[in-house]
N, C-alpha and C. Protein backbone atom coordinates (compact mmCIF):
# COMPACT_ATOMS: atom_id res chain seq x y z
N UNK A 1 -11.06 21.56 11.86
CA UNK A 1 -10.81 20.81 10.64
C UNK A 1 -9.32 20.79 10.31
N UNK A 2 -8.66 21.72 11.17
CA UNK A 2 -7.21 22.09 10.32
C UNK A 2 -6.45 20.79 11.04
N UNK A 3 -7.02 20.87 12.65
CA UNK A 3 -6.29 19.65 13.49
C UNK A 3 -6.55 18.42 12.85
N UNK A 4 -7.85 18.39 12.46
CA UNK A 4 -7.86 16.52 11.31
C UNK A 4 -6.84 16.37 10.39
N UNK A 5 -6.78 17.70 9.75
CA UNK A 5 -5.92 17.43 8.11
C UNK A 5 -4.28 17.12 8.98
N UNK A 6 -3.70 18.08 9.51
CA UNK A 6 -2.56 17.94 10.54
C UNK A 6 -2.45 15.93 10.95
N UNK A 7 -3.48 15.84 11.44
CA UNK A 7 -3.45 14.69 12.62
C UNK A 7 -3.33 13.49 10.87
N UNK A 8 -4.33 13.54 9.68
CA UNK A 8 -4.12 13.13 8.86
C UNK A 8 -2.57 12.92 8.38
N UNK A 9 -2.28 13.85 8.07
CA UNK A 9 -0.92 14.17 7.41
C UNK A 9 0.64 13.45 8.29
N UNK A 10 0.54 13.43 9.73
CA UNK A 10 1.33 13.33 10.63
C UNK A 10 1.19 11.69 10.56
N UNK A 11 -0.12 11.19 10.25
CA UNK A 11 -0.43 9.65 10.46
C UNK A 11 0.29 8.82 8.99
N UNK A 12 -0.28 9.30 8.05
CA UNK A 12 0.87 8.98 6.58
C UNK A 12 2.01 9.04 6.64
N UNK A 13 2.38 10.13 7.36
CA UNK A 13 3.97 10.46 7.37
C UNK A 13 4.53 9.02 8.12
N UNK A 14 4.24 9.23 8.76
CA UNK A 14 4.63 8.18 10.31
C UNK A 14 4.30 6.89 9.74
N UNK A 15 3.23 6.28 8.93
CA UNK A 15 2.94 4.52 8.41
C UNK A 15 4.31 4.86 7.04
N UNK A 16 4.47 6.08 6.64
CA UNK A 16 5.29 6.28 5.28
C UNK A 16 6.76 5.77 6.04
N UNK A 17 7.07 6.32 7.07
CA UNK A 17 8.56 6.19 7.49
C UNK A 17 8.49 4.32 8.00
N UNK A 18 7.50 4.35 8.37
CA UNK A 18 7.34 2.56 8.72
C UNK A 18 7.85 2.00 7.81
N UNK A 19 6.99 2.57 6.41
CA UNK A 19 7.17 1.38 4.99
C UNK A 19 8.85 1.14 4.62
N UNK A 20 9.21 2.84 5.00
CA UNK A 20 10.77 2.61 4.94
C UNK A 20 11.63 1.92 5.63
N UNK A 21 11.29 1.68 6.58
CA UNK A 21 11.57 1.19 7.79
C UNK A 21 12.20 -0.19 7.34
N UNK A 22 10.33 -1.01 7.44
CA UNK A 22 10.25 -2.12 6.98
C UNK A 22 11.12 -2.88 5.45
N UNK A 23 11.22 -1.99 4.18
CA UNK A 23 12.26 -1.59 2.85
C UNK A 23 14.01 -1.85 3.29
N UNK A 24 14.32 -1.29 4.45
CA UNK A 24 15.40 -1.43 5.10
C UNK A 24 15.68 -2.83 5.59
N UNK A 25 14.74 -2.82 6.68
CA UNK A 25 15.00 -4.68 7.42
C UNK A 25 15.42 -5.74 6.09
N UNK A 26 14.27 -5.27 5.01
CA UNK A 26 14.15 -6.45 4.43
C UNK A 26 15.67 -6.52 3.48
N UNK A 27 15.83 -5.83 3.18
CA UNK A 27 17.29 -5.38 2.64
C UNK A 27 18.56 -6.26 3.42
N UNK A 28 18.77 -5.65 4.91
CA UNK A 28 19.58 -6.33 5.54
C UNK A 28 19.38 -7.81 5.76
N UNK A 29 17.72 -8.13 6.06
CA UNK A 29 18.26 -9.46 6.49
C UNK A 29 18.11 -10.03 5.25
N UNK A 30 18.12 -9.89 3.89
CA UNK A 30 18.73 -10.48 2.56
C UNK A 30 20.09 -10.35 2.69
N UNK A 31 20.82 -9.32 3.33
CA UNK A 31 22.02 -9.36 2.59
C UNK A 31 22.45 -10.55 3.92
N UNK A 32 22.63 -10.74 5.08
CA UNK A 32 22.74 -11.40 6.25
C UNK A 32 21.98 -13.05 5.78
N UNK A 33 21.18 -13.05 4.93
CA UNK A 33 20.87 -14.62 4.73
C UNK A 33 21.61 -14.98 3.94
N UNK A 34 22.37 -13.96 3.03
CA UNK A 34 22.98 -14.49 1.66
C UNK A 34 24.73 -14.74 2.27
N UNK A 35 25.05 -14.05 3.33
CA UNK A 35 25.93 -13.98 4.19
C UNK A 35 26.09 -15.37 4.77
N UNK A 36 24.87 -15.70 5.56
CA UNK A 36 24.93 -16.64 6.44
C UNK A 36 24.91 -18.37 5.33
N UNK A 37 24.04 -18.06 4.22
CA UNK A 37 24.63 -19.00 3.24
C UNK A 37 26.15 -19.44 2.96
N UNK A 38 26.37 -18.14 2.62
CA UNK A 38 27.72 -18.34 1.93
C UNK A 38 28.77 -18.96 3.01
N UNK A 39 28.95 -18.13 3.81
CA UNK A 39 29.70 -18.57 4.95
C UNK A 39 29.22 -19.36 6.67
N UNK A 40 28.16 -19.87 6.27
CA UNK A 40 27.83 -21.25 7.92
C UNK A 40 26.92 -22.41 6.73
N UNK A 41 26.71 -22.23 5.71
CA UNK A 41 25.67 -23.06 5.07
C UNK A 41 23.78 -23.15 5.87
N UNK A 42 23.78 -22.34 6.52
CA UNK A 42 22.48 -21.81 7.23
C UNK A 42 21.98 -20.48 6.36
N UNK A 43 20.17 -20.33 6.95
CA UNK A 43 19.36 -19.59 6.32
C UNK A 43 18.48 -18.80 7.39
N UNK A 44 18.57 -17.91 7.01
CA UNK A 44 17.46 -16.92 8.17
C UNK A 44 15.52 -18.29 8.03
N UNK A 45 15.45 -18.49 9.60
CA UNK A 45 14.33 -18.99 9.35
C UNK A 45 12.95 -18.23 9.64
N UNK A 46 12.35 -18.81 8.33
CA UNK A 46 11.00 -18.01 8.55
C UNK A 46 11.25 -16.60 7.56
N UNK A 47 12.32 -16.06 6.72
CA UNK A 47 12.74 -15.12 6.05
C UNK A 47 11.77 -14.64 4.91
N UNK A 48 11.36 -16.11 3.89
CA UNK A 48 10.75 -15.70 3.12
C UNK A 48 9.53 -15.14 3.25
N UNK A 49 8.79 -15.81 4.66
CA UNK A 49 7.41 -15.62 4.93
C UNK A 49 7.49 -13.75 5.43
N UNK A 50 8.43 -13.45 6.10
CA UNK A 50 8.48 -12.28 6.71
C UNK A 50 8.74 -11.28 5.57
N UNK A 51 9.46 -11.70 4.68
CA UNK A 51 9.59 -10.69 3.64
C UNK A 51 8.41 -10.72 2.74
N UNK A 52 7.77 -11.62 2.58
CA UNK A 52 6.34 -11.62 2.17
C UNK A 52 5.38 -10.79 2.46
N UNK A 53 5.53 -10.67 3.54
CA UNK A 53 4.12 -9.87 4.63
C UNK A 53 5.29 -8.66 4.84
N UNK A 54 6.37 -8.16 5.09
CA UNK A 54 7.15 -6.66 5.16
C UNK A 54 6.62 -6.55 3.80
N UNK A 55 6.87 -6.87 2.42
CA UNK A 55 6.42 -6.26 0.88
C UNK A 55 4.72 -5.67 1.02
N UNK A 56 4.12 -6.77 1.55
CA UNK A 56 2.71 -6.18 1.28
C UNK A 56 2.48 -4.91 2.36
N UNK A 57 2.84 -4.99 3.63
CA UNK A 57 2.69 -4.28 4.36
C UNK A 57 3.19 -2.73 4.39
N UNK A 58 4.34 -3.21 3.54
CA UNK A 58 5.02 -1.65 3.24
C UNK A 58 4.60 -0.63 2.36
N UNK A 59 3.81 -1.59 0.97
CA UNK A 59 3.51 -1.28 -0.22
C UNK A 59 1.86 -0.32 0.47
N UNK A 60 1.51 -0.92 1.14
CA UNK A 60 0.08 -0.99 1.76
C UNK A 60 0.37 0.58 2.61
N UNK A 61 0.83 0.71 3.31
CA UNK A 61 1.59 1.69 4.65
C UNK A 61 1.79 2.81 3.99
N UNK A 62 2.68 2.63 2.67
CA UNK A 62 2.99 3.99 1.86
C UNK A 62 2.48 4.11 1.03
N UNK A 63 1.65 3.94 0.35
CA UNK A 63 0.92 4.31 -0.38
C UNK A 63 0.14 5.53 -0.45
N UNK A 64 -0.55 6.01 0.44
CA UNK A 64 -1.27 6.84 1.33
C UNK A 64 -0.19 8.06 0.76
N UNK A 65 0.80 8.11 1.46
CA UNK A 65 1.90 9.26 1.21
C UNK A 65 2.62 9.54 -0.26
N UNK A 66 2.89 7.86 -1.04
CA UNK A 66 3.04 8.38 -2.16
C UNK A 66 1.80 9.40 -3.11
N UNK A 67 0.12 9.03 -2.62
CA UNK A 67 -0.68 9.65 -3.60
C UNK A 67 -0.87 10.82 -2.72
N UNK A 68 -0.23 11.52 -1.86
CA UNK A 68 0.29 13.04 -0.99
C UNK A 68 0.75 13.34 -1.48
N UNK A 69 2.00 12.99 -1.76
CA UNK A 69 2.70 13.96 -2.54
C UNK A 69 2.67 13.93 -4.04
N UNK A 70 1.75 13.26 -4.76
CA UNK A 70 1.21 13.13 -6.07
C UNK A 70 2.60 12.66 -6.71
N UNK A 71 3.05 11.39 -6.14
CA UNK A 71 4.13 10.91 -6.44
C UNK A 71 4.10 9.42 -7.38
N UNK A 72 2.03 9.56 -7.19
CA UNK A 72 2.03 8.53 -8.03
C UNK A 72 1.57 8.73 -9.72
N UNK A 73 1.49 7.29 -10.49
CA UNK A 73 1.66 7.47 -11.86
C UNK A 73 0.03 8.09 -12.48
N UNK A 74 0.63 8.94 -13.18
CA UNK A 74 -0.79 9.63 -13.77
C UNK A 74 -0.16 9.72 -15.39
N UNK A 75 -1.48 9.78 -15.77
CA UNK A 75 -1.44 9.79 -17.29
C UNK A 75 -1.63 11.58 -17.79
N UNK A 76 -0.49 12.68 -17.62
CA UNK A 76 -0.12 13.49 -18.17
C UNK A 76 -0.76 14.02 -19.70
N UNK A 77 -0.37 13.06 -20.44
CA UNK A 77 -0.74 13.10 -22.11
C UNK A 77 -2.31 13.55 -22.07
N UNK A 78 -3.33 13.04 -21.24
CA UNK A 78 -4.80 13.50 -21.40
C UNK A 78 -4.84 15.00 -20.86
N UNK A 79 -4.31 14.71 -20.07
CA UNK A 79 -4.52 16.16 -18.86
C UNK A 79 -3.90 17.40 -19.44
N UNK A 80 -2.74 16.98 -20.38
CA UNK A 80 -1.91 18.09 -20.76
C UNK A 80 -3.04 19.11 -21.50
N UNK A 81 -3.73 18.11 -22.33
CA UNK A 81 -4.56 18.93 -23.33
C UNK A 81 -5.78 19.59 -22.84
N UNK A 82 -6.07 19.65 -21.26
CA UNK A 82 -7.26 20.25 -20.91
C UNK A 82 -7.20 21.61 -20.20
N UNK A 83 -8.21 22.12 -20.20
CA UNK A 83 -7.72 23.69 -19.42
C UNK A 83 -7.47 23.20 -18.01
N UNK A 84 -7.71 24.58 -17.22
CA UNK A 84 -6.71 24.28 -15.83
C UNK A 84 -8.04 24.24 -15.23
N UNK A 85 -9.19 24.55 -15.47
CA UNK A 85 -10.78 23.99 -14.93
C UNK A 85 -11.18 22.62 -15.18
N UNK A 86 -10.83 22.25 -16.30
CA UNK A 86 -11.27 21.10 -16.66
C UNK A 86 -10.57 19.80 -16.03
N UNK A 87 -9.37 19.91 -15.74
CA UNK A 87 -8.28 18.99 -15.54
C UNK A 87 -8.44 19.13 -13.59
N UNK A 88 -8.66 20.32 -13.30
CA UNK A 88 -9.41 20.04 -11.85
C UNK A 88 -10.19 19.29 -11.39
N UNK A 89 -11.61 19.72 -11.93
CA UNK A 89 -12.29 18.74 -12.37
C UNK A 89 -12.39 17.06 -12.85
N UNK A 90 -11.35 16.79 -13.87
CA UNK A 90 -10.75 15.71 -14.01
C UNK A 90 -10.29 15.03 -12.76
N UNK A 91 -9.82 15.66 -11.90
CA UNK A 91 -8.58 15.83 -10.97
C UNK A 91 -9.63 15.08 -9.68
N UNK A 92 -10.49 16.07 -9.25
CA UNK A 92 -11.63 15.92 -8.89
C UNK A 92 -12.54 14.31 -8.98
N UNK A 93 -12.80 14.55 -9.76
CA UNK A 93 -13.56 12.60 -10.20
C UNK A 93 -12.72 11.85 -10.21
N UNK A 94 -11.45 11.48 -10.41
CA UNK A 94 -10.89 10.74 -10.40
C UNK A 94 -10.24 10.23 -8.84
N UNK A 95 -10.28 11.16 -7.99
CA UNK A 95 -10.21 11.13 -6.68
C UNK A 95 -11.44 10.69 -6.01
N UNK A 96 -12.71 10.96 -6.38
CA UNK A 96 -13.98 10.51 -5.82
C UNK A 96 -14.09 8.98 -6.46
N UNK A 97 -13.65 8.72 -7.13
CA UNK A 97 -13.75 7.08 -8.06
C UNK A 97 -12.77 6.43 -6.89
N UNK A 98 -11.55 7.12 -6.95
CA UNK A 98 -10.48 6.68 -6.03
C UNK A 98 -10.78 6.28 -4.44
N UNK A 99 -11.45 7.53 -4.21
CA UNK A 99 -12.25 6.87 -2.83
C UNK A 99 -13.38 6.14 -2.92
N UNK A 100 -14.25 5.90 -3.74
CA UNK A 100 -15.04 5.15 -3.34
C UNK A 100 -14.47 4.15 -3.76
N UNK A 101 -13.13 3.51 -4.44
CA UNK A 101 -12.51 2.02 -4.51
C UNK A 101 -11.52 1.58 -3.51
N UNK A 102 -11.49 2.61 -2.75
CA UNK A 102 -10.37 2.44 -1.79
C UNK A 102 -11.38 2.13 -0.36
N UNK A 103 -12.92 2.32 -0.54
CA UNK A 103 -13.40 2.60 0.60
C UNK A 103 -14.05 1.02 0.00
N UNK A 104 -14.51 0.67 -0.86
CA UNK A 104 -14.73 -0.72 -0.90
C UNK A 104 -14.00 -1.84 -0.79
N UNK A 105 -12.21 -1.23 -1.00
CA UNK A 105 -11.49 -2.50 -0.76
C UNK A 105 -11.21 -2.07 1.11
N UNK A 106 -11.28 -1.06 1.85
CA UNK A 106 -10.90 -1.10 2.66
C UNK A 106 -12.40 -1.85 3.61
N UNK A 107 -13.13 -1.53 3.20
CA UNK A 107 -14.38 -2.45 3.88
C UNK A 107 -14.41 -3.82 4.18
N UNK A 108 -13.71 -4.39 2.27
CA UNK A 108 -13.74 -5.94 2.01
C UNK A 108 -12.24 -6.46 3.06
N UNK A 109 -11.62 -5.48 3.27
CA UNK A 109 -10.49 -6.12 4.20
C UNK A 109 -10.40 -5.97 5.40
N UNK A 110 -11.58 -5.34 5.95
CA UNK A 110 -12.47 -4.95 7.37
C UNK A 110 -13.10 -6.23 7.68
N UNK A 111 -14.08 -6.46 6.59
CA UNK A 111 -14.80 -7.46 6.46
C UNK A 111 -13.95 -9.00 7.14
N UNK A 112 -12.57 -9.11 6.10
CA UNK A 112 -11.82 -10.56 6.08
C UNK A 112 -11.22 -10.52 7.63
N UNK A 113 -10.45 -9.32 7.57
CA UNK A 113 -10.14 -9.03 9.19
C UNK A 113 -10.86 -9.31 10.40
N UNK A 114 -12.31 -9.31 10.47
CA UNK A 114 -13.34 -9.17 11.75
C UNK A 114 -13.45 -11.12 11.39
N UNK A 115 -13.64 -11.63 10.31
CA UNK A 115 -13.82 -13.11 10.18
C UNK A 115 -12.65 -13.58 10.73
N UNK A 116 -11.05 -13.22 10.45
CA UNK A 116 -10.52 -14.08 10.91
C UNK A 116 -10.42 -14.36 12.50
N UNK A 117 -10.51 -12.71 13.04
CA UNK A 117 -10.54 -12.29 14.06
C UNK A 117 -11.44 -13.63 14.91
N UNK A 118 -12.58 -13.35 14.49
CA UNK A 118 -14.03 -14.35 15.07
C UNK A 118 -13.50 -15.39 15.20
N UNK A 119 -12.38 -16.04 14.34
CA UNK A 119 -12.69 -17.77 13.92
C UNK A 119 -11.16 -18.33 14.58
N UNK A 120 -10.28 -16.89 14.80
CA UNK A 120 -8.99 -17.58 15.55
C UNK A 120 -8.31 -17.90 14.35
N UNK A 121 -8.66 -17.95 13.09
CA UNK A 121 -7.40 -18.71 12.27
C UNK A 121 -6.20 -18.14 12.21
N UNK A 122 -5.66 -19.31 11.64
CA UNK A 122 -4.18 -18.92 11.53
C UNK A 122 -3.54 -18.89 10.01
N UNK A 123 -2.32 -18.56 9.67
CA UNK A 123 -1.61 -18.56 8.21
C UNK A 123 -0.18 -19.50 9.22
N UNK A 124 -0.36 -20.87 8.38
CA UNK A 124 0.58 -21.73 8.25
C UNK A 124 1.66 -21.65 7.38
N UNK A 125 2.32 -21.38 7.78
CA UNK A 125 4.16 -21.38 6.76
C UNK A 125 4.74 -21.72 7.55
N UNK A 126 6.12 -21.58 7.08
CA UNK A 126 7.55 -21.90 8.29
C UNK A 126 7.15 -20.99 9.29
N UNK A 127 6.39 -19.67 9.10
CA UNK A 127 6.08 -19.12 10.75
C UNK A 127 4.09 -19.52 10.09
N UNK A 128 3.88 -19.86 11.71
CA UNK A 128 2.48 -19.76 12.11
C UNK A 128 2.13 -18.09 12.92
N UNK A 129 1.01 -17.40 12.18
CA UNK A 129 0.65 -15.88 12.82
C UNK A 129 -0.70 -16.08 12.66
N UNK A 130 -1.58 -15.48 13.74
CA UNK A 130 -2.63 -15.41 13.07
C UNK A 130 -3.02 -14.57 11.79
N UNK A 131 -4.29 -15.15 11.21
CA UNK A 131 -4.45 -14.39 9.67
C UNK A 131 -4.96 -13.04 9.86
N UNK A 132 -5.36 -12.34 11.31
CA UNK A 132 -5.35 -10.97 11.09
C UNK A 132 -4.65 -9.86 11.03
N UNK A 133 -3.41 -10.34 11.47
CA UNK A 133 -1.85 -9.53 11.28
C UNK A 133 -1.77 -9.17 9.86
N UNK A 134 -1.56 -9.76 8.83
CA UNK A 134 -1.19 -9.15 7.82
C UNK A 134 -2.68 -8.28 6.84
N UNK A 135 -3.39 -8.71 7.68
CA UNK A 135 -4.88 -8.07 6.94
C UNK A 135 -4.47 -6.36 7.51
N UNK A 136 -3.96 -6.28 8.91
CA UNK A 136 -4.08 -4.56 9.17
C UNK A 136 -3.44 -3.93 8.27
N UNK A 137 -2.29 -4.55 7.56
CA UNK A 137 -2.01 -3.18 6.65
C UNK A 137 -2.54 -2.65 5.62
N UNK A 138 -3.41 -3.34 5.15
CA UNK A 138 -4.31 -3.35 3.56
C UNK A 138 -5.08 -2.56 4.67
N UNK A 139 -6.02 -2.57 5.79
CA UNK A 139 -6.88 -2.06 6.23
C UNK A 139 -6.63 -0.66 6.71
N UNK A 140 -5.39 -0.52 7.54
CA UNK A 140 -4.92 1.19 7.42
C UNK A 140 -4.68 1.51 6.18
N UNK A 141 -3.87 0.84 5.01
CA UNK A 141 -3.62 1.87 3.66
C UNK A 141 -4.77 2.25 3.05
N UNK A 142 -5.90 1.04 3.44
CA UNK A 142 -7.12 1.67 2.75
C UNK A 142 -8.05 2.49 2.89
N UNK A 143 -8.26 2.61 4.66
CA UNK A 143 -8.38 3.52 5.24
C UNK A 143 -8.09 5.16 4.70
N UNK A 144 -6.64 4.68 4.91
CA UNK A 144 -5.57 6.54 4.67
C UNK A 144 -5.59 6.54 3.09
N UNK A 145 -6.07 5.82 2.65
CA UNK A 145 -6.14 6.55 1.48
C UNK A 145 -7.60 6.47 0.25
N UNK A 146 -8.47 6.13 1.47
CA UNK A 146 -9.69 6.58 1.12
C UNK A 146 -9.89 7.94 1.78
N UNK A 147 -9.28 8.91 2.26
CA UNK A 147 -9.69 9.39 3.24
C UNK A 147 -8.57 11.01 2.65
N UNK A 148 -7.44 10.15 1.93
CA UNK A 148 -6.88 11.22 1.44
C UNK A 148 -7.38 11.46 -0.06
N UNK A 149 -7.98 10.51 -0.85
CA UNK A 149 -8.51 10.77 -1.84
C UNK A 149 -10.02 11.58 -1.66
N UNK A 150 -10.87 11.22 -0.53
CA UNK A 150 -11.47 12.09 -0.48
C UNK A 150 -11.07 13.81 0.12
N UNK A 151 -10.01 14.16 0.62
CA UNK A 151 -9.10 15.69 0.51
C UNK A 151 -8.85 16.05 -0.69
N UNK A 152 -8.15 15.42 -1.17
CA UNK A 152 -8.44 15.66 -2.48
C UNK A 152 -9.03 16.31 -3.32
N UNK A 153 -10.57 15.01 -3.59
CA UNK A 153 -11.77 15.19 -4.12
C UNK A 153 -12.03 16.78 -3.48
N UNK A 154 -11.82 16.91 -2.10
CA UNK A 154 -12.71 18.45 -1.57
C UNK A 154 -11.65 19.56 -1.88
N UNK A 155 -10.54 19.18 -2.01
CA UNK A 155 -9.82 20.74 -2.06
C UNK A 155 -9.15 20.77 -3.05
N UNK A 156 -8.37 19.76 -3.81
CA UNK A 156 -8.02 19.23 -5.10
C UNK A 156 -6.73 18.93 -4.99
N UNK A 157 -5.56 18.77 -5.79
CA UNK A 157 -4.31 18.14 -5.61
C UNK A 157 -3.62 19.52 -5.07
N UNK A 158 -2.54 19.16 -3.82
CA UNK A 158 -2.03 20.31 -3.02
C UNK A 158 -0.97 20.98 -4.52
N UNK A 159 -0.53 21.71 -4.22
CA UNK A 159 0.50 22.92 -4.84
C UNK A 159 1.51 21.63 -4.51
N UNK A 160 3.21 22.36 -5.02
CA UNK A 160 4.27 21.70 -4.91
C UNK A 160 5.01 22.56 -3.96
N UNK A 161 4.78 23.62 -3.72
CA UNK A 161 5.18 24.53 -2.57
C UNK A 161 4.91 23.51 -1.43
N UNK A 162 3.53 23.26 -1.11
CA UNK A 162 2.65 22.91 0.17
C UNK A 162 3.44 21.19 0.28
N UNK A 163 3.13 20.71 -0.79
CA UNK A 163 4.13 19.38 -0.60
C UNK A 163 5.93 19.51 -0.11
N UNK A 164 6.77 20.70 -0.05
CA UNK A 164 7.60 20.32 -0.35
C UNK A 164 7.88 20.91 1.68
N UNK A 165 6.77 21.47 2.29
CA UNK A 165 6.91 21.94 3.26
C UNK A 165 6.35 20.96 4.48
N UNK A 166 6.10 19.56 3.76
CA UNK A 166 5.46 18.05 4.46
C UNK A 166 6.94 17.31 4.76
């Protein structure tokens, strides 16, 4: 079990450094289109579509790692006022709600994925891709983070020690 959580943890990390990855490109080739404006009167082609699908894909990729390191937004003010059983607990259901919405959107984008797959379509813009490319990243984030919400749910939110040694 310890090699799953490991093999888990190593897989977030690694789609997490992607999202950064991807955060970067999109950065440069903005500053390089705004470049190539200013000075040739030319435009990166196909830019907007790619930065379209890098945003979702990145947002999608890290996600997983931001709710690891409990980096995402929680409402404090309720929790403050509960004991340290109760707010576990809290802690607890709200992670089992979490996975079972993360395991229904990751299904419904399993689902769209295997259709486009079947039917060959495509997404028409200035670039033509097929439409199952940008479906995988919704389908791994939903994946990894149905999967970390259910860790969670079983062992509860890690320490800040244990996070800071990820």
């Amino acid at each position: 079990m310890r090699t799953l959580a490991r093999l888990q943890d190593a897989t977030i990390h690694a789609f997490a450094v992607l999202a950064g990855i991807v955060f970067v490109l999109i950065t440069l080739v903005l500053v390089l289109n705004v470049g190539l404006r200013f000075f040739a009167g030319k435009n990166v082609y196909g830019m907007i579509d790619a930065i379209e699908m890098g945003l979702m894909a990145a947002t999608f990729l890290g996600a997983p790692w931001v709710l690891r390191k409990n980096a995402h937004v929680s409402v404090d003010i309720v929790l403050s006022g509960l004991s340290p059983a109760r707010r576990l607990l809290v802690d607890r259901l709200t992670s089992l709600l979490g996975a079972l919405l993360s395991a229904l959107f990751t299904w419904a984008t399993l689902s769209a994925l295997m259709i486009a797959l079947s039917r060959g379509s495509m997404m028409r813009g200035v670039l033509v891709i097929p439409e199952w490319v940008p479906l995988l990243a919704p389908f791994i984030g939903g994946l990894l983070l149905t999967l970390e919400f259910l860790r969670r749910a079983a062992v509860g939110p890690e320490t800040e020690a244990h996070q800071a040694g990820l």
